[in-house]
C-alpha atoms as a PDB file:
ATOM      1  CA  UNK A   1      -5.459 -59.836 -22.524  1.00  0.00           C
ATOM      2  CA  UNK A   2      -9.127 -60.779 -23.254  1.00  0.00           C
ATOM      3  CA  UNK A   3     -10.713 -58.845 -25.322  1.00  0.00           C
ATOM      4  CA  UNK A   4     -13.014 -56.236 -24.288  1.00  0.00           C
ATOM      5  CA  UNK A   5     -15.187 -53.206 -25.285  1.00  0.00           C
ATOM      6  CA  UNK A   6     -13.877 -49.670 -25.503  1.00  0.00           C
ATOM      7  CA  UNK A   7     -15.806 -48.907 -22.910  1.00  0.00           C
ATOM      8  CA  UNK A   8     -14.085 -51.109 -20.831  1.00  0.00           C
ATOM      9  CA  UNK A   9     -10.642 -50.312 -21.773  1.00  0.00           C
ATOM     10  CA  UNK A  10     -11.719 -47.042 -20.735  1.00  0.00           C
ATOM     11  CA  UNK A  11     -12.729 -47.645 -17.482  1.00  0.00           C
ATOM     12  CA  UNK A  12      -9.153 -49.549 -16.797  1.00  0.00           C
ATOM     13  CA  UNK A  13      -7.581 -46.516 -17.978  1.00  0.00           C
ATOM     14  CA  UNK A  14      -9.706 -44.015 -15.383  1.00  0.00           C
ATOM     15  CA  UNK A  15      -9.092 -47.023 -12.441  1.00  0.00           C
ATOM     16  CA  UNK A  16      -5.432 -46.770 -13.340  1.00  0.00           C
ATOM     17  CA  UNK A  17      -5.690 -43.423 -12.993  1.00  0.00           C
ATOM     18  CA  UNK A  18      -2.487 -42.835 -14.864  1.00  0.00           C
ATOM     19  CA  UNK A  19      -0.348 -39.534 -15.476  1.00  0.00           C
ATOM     20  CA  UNK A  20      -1.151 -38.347 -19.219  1.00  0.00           C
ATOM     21  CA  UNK A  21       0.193 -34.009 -18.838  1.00  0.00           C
ATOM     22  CA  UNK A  22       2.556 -32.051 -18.717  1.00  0.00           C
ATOM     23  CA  UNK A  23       5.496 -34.272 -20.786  1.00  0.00           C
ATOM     24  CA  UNK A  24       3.739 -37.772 -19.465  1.00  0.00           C
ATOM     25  CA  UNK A  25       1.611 -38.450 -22.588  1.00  0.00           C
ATOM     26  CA  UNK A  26       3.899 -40.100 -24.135  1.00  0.00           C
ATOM     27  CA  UNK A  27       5.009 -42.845 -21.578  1.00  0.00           C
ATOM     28  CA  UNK A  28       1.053 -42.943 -20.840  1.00  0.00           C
ATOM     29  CA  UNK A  29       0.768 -43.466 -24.002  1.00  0.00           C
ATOM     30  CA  UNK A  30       3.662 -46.593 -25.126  1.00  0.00           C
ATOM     31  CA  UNK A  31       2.360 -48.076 -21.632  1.00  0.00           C
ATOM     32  CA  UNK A  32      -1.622 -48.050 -22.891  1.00  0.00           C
ATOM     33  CA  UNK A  33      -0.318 -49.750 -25.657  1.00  0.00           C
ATOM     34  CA  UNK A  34       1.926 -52.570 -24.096  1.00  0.00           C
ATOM     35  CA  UNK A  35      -0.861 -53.363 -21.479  1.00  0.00           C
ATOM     36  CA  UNK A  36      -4.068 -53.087 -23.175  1.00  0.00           C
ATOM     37  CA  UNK A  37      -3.523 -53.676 -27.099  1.00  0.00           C
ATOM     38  CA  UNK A  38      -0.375 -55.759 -26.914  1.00  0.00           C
ATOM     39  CA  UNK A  39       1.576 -53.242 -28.829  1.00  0.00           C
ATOM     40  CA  UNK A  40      -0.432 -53.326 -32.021  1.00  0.00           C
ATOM     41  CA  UNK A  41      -1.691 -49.607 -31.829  1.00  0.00           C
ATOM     42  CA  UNK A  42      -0.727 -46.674 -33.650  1.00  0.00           C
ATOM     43  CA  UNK A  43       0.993 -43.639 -32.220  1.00  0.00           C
ATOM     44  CA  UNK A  44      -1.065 -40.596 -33.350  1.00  0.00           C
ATOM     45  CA  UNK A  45       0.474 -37.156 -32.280  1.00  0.00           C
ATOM     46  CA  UNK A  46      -0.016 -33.785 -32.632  1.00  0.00           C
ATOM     47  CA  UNK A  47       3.341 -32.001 -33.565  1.00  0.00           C
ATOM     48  CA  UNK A  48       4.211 -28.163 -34.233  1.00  0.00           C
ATOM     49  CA  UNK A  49       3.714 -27.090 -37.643  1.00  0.00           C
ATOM     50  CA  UNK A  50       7.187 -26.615 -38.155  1.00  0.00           C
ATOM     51  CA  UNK A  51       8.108 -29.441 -37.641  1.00  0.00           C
ATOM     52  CA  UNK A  52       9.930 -32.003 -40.437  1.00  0.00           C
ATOM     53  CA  UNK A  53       9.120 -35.210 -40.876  1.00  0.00           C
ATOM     54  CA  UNK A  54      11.711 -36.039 -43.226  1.00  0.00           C
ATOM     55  CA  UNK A  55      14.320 -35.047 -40.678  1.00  0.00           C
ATOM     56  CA  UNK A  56      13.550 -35.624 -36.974  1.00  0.00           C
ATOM     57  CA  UNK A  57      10.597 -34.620 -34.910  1.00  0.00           C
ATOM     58  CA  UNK A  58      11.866 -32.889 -32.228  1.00  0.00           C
ATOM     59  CA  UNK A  59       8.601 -31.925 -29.984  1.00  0.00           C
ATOM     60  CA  UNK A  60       5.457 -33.504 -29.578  1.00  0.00           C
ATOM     61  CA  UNK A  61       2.570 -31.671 -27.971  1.00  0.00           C
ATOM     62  CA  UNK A  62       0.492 -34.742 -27.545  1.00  0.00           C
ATOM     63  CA  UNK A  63       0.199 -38.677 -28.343  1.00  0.00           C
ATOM     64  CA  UNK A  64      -2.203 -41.094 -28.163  1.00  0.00           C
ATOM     65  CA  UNK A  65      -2.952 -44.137 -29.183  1.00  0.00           C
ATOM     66  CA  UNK A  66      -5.096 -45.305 -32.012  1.00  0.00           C
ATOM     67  CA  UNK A  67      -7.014 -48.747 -31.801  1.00  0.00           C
ATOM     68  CA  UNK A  68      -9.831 -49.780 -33.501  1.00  0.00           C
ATOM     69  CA  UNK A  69     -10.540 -47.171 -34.648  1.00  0.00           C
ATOM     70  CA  UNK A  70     -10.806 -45.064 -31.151  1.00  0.00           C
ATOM     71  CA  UNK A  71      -7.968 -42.827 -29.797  1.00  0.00           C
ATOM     72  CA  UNK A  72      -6.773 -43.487 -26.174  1.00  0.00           C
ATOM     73  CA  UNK A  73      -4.780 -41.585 -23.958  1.00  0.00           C
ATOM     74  CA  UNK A  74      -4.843 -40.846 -19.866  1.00  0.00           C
ATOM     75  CA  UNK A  75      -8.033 -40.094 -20.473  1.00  0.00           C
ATOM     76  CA  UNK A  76      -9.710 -42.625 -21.892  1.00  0.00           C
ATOM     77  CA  UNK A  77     -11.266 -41.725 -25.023  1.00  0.00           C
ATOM     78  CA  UNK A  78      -8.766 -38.952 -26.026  1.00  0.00           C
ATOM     79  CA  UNK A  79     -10.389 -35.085 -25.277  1.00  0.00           C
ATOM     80  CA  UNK A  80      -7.629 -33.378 -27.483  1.00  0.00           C
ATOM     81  CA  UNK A  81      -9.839 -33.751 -30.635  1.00  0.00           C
ATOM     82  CA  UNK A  82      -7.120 -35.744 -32.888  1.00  0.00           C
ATOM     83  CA  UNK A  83      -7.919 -34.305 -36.388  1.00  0.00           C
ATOM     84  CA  UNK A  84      -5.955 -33.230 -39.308  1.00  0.00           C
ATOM     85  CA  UNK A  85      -4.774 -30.389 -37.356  1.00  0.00           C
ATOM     86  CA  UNK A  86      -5.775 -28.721 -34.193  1.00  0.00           C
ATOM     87  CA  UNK A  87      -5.086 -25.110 -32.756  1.00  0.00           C
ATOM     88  CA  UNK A  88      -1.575 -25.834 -31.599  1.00  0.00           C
ATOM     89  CA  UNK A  89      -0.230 -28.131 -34.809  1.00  0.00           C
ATOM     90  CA  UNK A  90      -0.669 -30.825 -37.293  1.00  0.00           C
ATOM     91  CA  UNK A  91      -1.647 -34.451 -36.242  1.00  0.00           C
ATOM     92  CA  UNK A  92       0.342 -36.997 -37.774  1.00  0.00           C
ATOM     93  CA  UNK A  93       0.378 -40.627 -37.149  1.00  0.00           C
ATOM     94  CA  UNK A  94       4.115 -41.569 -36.194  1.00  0.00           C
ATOM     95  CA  UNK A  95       3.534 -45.096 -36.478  1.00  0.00           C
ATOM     96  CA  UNK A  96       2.827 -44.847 -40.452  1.00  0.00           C
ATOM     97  CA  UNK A  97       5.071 -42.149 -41.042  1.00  0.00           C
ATOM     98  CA  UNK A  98       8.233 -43.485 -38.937  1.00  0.00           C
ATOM     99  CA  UNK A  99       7.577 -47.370 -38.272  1.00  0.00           C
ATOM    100  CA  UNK A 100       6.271 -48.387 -35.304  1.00  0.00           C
ATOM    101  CA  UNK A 101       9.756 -48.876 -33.869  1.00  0.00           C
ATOM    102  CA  UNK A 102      11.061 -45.521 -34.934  1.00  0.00           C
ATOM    103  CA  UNK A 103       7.973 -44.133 -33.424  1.00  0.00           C
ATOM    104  CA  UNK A 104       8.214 -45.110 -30.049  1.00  0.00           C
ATOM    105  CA  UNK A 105      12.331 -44.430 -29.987  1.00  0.00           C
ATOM    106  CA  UNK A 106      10.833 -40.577 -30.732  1.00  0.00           C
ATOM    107  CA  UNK A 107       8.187 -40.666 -28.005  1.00  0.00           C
ATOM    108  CA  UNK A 108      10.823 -41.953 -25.697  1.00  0.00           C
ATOM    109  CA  UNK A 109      13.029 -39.113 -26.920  1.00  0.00           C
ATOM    110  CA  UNK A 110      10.607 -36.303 -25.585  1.00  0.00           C
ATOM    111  CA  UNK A 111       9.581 -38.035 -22.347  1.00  0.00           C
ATOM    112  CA  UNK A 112       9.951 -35.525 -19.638  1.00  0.00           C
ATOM    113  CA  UNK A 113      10.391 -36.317 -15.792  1.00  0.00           C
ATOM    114  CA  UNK A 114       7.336 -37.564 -14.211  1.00  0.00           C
ATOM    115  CA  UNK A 115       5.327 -40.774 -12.983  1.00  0.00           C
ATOM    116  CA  UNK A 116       7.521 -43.396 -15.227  1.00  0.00           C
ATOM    117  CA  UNK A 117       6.854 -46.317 -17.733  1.00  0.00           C
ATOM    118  CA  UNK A 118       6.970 -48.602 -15.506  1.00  0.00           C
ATOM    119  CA  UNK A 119       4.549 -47.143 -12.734  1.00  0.00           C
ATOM    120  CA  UNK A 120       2.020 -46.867 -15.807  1.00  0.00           C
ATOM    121  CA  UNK A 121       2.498 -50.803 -16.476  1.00  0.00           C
ATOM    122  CA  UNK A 122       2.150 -51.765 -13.290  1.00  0.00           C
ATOM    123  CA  UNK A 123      -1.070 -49.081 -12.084  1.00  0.00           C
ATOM    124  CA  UNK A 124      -2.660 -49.992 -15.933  1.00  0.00           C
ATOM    125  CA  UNK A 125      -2.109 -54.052 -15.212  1.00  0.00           C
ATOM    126  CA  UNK A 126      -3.818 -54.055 -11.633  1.00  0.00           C
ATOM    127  CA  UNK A 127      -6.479 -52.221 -13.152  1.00  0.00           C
ATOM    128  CA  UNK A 128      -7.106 -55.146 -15.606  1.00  0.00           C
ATOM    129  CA  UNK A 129      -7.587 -57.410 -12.551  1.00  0.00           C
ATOM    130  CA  UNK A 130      -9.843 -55.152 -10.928  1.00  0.00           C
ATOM    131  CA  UNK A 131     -11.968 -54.258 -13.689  1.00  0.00           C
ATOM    132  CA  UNK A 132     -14.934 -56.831 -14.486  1.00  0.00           C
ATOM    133  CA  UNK A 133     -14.733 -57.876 -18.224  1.00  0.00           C
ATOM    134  CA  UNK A 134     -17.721 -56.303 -20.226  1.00  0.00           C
END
């Protein structure tokens, strides 16, 4: 993809008008990635506090993706306020704790039933050919 201003990416992410709640942040998320940054960005997510890296994350409460220096999720610019910890657990970014690969093997792991990967692709890659390039 051409590149373009976070301001555009975010307007291809409201026309795709993707699925990003309720257990479909995290395919919103791998699919932002594929489509719009050609997998280079990081996973960030916010995971319970009780959670152990060193072992195996077994919930995430919410992931995004971070590229240049921006957050994106189904929203756009993400609203959950990805600090060093929020009200419901600790942000960590998976893709510099686990490896990118690793990372996305987890996200996959906690996908729950909803719009899928694929339907994210393909409503996030029309959106690229409707959107003018800013």
């Amino acid at each position: 993809m051409k590149s373009r201003s976070s301001a555009n990416l975010v307007e291809i992410i409201h026309r795709a008008d993707i699925e990003g709640m309720s257990g479909d942040c995290g395919a919103a998320a791998m699919a932002i990635n594929q489509v719009l940054f050609n997998g280079s960005g990081e996973y960030i997510a916010v995971i319970p506090e009780d959670e152990d890296l060193s072992y195996k994350i077994a919930m995430i409460d919410h992931v995004g993706v971070l590229y240049g220096g921006k957050i994106y999720d189904h929203d756009g610019f993400s609203k959950w306020g990805f600090t060093k910890r929020t009200a419901i657990g600790n942000v960590v970014n998976l893709s510099a704790v686990l490896g990118q690969s690793e990372a996305e093997r987890t996200i996959r792991n906690s996908l729950h039933p909803g719009e899928s990967y694929g339907e994210k692709v393909r409503r996030l890659t029309n959106a690229i050919k409707t959107t003018p390039s800013k």
